[in-house]
C-alpha atoms as a PDB file:
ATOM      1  CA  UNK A   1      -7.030  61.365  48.977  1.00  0.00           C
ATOM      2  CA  UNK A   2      -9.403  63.671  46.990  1.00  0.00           C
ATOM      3  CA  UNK A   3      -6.600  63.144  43.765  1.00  0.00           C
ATOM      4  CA  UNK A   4      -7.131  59.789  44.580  1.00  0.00           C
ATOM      5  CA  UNK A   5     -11.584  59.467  43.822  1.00  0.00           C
ATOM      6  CA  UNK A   6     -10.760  61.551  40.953  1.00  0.00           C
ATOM      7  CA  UNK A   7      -8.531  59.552  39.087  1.00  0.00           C
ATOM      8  CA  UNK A   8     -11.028  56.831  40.196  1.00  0.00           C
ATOM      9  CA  UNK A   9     -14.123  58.369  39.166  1.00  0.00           C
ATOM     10  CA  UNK A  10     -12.022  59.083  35.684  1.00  0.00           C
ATOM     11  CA  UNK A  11     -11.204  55.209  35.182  1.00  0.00           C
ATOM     12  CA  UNK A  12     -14.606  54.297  36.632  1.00  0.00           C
ATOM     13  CA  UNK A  13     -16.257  55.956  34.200  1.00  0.00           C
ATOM     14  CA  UNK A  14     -13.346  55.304  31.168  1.00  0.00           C
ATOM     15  CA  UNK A  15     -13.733  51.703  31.822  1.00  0.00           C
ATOM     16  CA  UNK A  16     -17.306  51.525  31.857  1.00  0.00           C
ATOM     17  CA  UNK A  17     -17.412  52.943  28.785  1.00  0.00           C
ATOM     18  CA  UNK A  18     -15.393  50.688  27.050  1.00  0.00           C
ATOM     19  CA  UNK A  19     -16.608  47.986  28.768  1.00  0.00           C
ATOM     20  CA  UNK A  20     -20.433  49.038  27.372  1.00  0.00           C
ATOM     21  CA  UNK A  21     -18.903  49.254  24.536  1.00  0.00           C
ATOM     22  CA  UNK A  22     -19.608  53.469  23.990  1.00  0.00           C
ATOM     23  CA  UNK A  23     -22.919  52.647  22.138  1.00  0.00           C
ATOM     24  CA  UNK A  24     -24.647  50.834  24.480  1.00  0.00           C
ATOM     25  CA  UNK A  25     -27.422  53.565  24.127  1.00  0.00           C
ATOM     26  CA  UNK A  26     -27.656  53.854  20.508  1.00  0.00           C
ATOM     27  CA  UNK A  27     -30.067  52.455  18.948  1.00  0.00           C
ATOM     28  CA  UNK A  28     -30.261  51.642  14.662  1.00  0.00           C
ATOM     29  CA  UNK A  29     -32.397  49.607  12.549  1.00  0.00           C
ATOM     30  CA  UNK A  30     -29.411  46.669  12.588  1.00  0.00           C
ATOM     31  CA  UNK A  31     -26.595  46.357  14.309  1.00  0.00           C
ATOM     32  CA  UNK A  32     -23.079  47.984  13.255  1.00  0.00           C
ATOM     33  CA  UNK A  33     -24.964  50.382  11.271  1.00  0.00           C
ATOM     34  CA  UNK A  34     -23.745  53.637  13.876  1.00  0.00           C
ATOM     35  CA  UNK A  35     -20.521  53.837  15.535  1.00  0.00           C
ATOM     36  CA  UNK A  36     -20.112  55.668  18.640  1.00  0.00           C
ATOM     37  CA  UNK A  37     -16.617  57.006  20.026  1.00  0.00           C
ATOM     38  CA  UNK A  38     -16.306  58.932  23.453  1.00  0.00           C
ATOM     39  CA  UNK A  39     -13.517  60.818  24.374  1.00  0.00           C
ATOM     40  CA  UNK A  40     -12.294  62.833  27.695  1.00  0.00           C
ATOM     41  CA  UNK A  41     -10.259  65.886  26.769  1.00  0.00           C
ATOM     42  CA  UNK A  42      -8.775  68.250  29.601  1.00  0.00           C
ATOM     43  CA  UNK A  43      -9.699  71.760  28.051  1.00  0.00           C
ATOM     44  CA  UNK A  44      -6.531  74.278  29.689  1.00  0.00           C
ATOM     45  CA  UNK A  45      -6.414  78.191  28.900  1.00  0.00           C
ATOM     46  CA  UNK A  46      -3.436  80.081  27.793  1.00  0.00           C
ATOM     47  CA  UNK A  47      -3.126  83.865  29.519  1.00  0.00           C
ATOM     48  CA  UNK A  48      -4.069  84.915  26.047  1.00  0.00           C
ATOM     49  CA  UNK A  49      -7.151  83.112  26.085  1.00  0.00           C
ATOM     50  CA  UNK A  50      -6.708  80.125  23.984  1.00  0.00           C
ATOM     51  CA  UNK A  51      -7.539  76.695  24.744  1.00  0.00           C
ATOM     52  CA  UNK A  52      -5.508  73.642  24.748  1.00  0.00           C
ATOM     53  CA  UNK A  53      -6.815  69.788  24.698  1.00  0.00           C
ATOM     54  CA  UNK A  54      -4.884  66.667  25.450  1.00  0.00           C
ATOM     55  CA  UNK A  55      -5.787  63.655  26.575  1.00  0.00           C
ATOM     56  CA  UNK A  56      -7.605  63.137  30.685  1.00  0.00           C
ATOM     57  CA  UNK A  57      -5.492  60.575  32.109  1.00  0.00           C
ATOM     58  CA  UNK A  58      -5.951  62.363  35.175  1.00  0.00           C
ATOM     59  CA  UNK A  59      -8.550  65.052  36.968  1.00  0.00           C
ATOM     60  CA  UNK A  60      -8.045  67.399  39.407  1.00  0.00           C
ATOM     61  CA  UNK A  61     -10.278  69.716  41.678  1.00  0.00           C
ATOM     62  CA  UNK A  62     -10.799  72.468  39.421  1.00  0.00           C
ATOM     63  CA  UNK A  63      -9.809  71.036  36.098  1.00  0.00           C
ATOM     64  CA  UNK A  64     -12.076  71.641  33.232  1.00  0.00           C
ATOM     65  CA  UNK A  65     -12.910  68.425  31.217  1.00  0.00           C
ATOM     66  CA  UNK A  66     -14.837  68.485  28.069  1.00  0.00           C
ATOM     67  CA  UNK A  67     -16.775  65.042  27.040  1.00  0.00           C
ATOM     68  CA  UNK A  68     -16.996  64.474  22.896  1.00  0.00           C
ATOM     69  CA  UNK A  69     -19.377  61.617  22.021  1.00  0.00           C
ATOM     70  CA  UNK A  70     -18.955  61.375  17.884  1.00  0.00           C
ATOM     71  CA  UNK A  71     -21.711  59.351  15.762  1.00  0.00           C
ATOM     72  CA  UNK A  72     -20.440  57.923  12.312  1.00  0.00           C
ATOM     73  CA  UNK A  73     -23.382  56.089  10.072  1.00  0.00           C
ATOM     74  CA  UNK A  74     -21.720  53.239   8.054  1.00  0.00           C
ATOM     75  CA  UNK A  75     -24.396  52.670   5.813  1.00  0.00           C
ATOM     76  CA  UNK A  76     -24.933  54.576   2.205  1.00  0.00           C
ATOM     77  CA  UNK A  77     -28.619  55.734   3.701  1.00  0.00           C
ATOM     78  CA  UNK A  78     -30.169  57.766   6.253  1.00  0.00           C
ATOM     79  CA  UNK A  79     -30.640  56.183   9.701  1.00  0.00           C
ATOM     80  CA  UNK A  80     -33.843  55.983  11.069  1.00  0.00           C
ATOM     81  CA  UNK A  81     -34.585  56.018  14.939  1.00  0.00           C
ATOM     82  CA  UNK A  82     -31.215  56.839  16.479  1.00  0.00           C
ATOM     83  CA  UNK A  83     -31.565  57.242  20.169  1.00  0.00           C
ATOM     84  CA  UNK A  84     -28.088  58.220  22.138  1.00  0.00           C
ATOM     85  CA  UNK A  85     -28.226  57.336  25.956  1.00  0.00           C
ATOM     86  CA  UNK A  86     -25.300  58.977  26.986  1.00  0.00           C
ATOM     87  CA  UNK A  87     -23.893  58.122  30.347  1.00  0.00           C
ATOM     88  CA  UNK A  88     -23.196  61.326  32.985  1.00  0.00           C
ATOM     89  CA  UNK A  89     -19.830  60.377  35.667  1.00  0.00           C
ATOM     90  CA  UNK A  90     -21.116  60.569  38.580  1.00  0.00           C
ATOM     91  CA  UNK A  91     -19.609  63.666  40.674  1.00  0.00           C
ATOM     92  CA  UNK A  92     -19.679  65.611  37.612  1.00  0.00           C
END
């Protein structure tokens, strides 16, 4: 049951992003001028210390994820006003 609202919480939140697009929060002087990308990496420990990232198709009690939200400016000059709004899942 608990696996279950996890993965669902995961998808919930996956889907909303790409359904809002990622950059729903940013703001630029035009459109298309800042890119956003979000990614959900499972972060996993080796007994020596060193950590691992793949892909969070899944999330379990316990699991560490680690959230990477990436800005790319596709114009040849600064970018003025940039405001990120960056969603939290809830039950995080």
């Amino acid at each position: 049951m608990l696996k279950l609202r996890v993965r669902g919480t995961l998808l919930a939140f996956l889907t909303a992003i790409l359904l809002l697009g990622a950059a729903a929060g940013v703001r630029a002087e035009k459109p298309g001028e800042v890119e956003s990308l979000l990614q959900c990496v499972k972060v996993e420990r080796s007994s020596a210390g060193e950590e691992t990232f793949s892909e969070a198709r899944e999330a379990f009690p316990g699991d560490l994820l680690e959230y990477r939200l990436a800005f790319t400016n596709r114009t040849s000059a600064a970018v003025k006003g940039l405001l990120a709004t960056i969603p939290i899942p809830p039950g995080t």
